[in-house]
Protein backbone atom coordinates (compact mmCIF):
# COMPACT_ATOMS: atom_id res chain seq x y z
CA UNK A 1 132.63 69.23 106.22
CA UNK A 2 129.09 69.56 103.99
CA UNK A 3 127.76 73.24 105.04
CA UNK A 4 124.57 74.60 103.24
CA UNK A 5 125.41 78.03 101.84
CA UNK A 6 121.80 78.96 102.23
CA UNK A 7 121.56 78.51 105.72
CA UNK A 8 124.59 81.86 106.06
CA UNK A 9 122.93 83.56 102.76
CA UNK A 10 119.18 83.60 104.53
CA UNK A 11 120.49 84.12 107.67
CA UNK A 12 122.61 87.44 106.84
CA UNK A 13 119.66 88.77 104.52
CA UNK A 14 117.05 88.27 107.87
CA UNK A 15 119.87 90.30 109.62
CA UNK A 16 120.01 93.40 106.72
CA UNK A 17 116.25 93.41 106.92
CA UNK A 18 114.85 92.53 109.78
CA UNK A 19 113.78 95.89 111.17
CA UNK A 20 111.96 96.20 107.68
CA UNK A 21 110.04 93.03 107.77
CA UNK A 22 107.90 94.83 110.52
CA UNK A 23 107.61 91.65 112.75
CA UNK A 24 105.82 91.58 115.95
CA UNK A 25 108.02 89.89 117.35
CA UNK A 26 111.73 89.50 116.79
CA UNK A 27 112.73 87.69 119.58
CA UNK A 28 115.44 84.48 119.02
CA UNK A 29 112.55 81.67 118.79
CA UNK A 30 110.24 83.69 115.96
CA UNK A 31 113.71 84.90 113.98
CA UNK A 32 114.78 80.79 113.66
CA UNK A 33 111.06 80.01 112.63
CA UNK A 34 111.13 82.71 109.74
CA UNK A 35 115.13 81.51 109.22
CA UNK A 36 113.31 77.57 109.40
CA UNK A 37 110.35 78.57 107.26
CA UNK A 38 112.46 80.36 104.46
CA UNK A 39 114.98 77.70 104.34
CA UNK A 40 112.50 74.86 103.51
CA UNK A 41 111.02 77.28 100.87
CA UNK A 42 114.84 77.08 98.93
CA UNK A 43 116.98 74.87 97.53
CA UNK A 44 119.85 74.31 99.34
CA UNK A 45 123.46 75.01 97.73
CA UNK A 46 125.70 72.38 99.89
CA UNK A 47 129.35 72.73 99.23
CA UNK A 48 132.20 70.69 100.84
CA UNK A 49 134.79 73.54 100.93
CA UNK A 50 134.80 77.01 102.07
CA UNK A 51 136.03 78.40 98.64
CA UNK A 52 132.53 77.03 97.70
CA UNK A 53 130.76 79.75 99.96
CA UNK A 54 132.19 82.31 97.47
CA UNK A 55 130.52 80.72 94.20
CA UNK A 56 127.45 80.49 95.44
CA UNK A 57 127.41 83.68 96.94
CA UNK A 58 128.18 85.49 94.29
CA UNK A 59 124.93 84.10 92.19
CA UNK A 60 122.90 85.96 94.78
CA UNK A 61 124.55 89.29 93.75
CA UNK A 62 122.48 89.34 90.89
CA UNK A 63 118.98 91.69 91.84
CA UNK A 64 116.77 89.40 90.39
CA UNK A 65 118.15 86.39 92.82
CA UNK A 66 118.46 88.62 96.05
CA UNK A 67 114.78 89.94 95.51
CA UNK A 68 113.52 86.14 94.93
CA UNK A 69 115.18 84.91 98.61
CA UNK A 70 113.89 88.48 100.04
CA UNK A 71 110.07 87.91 99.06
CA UNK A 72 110.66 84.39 100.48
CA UNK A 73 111.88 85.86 103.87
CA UNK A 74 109.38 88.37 103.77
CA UNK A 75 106.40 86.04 103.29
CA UNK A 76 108.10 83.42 106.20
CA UNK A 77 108.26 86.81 108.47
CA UNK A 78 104.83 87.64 108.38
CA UNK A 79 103.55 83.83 108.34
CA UNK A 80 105.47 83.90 111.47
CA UNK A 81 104.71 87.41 112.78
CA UNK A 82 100.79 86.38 112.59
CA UNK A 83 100.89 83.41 114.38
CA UNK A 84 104.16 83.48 116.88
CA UNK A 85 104.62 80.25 118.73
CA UNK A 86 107.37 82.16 121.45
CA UNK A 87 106.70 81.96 125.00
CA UNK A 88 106.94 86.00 125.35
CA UNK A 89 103.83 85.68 122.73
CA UNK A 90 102.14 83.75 124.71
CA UNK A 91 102.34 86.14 127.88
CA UNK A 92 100.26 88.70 126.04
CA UNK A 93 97.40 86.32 124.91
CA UNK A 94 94.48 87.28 127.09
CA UNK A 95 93.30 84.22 129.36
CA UNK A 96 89.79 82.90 128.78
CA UNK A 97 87.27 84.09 131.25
């Protein structure tokens, strides 16, 4: 099994702060673009083992590392936030006249 750590690390940090990223919409579709968006913004940390999830965990601990995957999230959120691609989005665009 080859599991990117990121993909749990980015995904539990949009969790802790998603009422504080002040998104239009949090819906499932616009939460997996900002979880897409900020993933192809890192590097990924692939390990084969789950005793691997615990070393690279524990190098986001430090401030300076959780703060550098935060601003990532929070400039995928409001990329994401400004222009939503969800269908419930969509429903409140106003129709040409």
């Amino acid at each position: 099994m080859v599991v990117n750590v990121m993909e749990q690390i980015m995904a539990d940090l949009l969790d802790t702060h998603l009422k504080s990223l002040q998104m239009n919409c949090t819906c499932e579709k616009c939460q997996s673009d900002v979880l897409a968006l900020a993933l192809n913004r890192t590097t990924p940390r692939y390990v084969t083992e789950r005793a691997g999830t615990t070393y690279v965990k524990a190098a986001f601990i430090d401030k300076q590392e959780a703060t550098s995957l935060i601003i990532i999230l929070a400039e995928c959120a409001k990329l994401v936030s400004d222009n939503p691609l969800c269908e419930k989005s969509r429903q409140n665009e106003m129709p040409f006249m």
